[in-house]
N, C-alpha and C. Protein backbone atom coordinates (compact mmCIF):
# COMPACT_ATOMS: atom_id res chain seq x y z
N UNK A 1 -8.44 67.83 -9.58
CA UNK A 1 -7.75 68.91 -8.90
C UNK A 1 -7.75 70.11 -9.84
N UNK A 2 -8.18 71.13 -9.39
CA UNK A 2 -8.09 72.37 -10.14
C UNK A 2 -6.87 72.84 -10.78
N UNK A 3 -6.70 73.45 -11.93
CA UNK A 3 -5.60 73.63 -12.27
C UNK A 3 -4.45 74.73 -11.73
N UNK A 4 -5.39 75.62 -10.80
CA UNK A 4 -4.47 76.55 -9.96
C UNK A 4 -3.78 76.16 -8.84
N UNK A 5 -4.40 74.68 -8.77
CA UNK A 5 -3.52 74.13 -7.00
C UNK A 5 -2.49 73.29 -7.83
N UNK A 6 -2.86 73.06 -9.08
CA UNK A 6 -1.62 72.35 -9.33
C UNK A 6 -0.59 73.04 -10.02
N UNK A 7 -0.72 74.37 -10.24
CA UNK A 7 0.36 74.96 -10.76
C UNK A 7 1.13 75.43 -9.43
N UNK A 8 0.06 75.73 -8.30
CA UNK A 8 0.84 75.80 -6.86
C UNK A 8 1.50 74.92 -6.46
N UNK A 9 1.29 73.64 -6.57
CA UNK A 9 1.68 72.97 -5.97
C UNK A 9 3.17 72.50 -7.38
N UNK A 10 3.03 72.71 -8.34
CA UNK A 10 4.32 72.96 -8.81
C UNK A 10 5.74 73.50 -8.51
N UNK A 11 4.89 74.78 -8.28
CA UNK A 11 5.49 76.04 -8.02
C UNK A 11 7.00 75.92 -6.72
N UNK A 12 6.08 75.15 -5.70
CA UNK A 12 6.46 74.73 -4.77
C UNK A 12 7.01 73.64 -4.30
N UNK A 13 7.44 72.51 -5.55
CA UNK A 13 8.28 71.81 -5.36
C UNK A 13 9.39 72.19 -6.26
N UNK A 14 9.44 73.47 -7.35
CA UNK A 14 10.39 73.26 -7.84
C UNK A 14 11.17 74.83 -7.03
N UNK A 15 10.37 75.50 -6.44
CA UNK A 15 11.43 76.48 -5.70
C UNK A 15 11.90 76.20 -3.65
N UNK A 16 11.68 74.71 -3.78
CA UNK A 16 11.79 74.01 -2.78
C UNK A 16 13.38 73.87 -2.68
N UNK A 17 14.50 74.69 -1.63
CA UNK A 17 15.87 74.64 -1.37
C UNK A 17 16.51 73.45 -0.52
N UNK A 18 15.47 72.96 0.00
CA UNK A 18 16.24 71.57 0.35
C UNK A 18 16.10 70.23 -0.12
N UNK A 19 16.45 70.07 -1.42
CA UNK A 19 16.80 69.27 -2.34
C UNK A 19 18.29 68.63 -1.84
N UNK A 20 18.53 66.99 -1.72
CA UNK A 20 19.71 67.13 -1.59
C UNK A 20 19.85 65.78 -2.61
N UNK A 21 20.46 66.33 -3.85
CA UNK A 21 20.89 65.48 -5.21
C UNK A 21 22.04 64.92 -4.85
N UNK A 22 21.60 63.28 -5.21
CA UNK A 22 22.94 62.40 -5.11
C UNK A 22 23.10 61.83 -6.52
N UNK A 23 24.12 61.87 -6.54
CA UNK A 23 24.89 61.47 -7.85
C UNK A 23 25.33 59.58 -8.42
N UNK A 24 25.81 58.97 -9.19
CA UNK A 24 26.27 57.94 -9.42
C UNK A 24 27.46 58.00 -10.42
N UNK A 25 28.18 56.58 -9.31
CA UNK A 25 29.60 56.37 -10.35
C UNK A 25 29.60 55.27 -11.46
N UNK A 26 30.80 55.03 -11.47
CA UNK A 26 30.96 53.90 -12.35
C UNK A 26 31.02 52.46 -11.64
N UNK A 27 30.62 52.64 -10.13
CA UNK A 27 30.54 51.93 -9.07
C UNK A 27 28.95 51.23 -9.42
N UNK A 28 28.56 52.31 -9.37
CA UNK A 28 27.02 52.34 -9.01
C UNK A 28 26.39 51.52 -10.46
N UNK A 29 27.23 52.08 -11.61
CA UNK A 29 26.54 51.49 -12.93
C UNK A 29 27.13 49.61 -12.88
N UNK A 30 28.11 49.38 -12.40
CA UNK A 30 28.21 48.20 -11.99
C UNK A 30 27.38 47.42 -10.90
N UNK A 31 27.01 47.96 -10.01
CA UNK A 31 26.29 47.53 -8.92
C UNK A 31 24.97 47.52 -9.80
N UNK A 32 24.08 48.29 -10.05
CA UNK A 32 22.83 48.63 -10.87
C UNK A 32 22.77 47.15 -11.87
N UNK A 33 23.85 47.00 -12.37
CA UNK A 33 23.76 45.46 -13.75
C UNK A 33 23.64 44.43 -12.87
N UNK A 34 24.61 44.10 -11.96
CA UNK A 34 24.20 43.11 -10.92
C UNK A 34 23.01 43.09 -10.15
N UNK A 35 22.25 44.35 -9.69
CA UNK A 35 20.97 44.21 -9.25
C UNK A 35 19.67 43.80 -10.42
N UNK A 36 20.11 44.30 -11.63
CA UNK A 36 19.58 44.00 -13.02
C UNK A 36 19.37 42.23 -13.14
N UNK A 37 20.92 42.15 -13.16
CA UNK A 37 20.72 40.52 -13.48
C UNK A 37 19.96 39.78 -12.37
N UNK A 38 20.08 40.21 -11.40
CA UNK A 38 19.94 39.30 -10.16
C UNK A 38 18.35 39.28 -9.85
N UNK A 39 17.71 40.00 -9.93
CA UNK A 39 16.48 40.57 -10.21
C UNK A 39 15.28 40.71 -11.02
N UNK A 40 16.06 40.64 -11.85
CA UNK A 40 15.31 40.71 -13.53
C UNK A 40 14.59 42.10 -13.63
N UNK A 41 15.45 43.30 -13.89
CA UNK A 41 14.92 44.38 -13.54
C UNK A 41 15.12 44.91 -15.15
N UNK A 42 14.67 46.24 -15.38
CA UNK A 42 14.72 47.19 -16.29
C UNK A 42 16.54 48.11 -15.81
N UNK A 43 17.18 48.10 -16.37
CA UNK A 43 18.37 48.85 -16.23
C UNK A 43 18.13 49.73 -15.08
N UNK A 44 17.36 50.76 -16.16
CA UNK A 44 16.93 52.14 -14.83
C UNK A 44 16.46 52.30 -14.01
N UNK A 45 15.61 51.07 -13.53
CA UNK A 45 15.68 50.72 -12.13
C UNK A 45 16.30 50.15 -11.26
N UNK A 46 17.14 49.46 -11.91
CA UNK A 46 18.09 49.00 -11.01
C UNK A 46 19.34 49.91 -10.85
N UNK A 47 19.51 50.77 -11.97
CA UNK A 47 20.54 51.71 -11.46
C UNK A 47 19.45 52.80 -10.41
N UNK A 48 18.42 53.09 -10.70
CA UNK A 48 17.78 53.95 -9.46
C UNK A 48 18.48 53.39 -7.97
N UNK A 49 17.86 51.36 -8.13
CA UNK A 49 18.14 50.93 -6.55
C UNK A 49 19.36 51.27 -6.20
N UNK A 50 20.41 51.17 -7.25
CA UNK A 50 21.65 51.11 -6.84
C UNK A 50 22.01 52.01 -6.27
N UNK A 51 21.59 53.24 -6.89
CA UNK A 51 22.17 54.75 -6.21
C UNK A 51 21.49 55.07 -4.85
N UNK A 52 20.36 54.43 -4.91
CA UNK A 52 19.23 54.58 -3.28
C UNK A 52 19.91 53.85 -2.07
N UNK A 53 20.37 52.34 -2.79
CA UNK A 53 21.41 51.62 -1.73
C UNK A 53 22.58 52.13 -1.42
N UNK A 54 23.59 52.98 -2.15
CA UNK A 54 24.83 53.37 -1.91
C UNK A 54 24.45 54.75 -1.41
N UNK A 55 23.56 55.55 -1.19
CA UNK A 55 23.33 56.47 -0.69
C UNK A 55 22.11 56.50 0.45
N UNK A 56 22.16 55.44 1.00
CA UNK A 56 21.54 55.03 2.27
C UNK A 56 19.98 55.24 2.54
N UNK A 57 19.48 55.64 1.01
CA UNK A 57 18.09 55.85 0.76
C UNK A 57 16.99 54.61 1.04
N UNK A 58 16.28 54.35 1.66
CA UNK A 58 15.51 53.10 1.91
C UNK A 58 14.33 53.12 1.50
N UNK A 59 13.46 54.08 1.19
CA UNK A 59 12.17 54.05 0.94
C UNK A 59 11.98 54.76 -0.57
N UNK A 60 11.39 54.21 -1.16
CA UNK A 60 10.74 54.69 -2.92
C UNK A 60 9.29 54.47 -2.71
N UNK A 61 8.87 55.77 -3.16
CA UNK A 61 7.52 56.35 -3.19
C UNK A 61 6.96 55.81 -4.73
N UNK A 62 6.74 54.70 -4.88
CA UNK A 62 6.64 54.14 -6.17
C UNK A 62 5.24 53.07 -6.20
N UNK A 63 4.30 53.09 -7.46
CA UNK A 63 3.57 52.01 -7.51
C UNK A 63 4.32 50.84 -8.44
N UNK A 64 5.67 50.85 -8.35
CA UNK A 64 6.13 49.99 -9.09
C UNK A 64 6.35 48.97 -8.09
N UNK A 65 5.72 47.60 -8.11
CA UNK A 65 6.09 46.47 -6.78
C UNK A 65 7.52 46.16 -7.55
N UNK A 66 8.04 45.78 -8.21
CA UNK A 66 9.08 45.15 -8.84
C UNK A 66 10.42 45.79 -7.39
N UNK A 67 10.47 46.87 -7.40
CA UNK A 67 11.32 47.71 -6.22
C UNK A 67 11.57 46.53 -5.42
N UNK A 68 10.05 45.84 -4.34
CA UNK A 68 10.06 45.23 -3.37
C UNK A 68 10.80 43.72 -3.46
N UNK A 69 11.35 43.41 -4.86
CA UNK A 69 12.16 42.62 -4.67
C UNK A 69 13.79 42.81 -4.43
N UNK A 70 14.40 44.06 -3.98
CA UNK A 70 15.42 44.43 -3.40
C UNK A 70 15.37 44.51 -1.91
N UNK A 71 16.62 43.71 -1.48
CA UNK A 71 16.66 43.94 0.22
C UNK A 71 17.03 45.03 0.35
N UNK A 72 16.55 45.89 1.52
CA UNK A 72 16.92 47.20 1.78
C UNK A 72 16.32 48.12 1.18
N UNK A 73 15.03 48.02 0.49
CA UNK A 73 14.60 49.03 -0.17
C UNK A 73 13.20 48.76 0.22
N UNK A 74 12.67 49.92 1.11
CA UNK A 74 10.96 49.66 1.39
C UNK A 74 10.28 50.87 0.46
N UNK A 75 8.96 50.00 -0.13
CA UNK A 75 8.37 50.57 -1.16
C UNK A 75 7.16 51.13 -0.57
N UNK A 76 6.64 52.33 -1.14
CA UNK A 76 5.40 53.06 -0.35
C UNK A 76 4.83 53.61 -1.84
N UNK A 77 3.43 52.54 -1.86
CA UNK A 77 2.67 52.83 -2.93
C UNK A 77 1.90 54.17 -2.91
N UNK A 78 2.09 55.24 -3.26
CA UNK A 78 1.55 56.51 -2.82
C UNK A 78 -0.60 56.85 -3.57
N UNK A 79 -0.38 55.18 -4.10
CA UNK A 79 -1.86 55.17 -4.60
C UNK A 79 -2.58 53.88 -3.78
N UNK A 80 -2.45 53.41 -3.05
CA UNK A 80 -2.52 52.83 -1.82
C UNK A 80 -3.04 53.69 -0.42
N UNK A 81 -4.26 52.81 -0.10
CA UNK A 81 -4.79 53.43 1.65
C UNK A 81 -3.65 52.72 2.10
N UNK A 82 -3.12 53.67 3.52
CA UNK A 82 -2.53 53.23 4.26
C UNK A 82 -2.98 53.17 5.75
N UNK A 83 -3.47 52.17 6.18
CA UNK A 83 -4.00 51.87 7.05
C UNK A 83 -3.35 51.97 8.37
């Protein structure tokens, strides 16, 4: 990819206004260790799931399969044909 579509295409996700940032509690960092243990995850992904589950997020745009062992969380390999 040329380097001018990708500074466009920079450009344009970071002056993109409908962003809507969700946050985590001390809820969530508890929930996140239990998805950790239960799972056998990396912390920061399981606090990711956690905050995706308590904020009704269902889909992660991720080539990480590990995700797909959480219920409620559908994974979309974005380096994947999708048929």
């Amino acid at each position: 990819m040329p380097s001018e579509d990708i500074q466009r295409f920079i450009h344009s996700v970071i002056s993109f206004q409908g962003w809507n940032i969700v946050h985590y509690t001390g809820t969530t960092i508890i929930h996140a260790h239990e998805i950790k243990e239960q799972h056998k995850l990396h912390f920061w992904d399981a606090l990711l799931a956690a905050t995706m589950l308590e904020n009704h997020i269902q889909t992660i745009y991720t080539e990480d399969a590990h995700f797909r062992k959480i219920p409620g969380i559908n994974v979309m390999n974005p380096y994947e044909t999708q048929l």
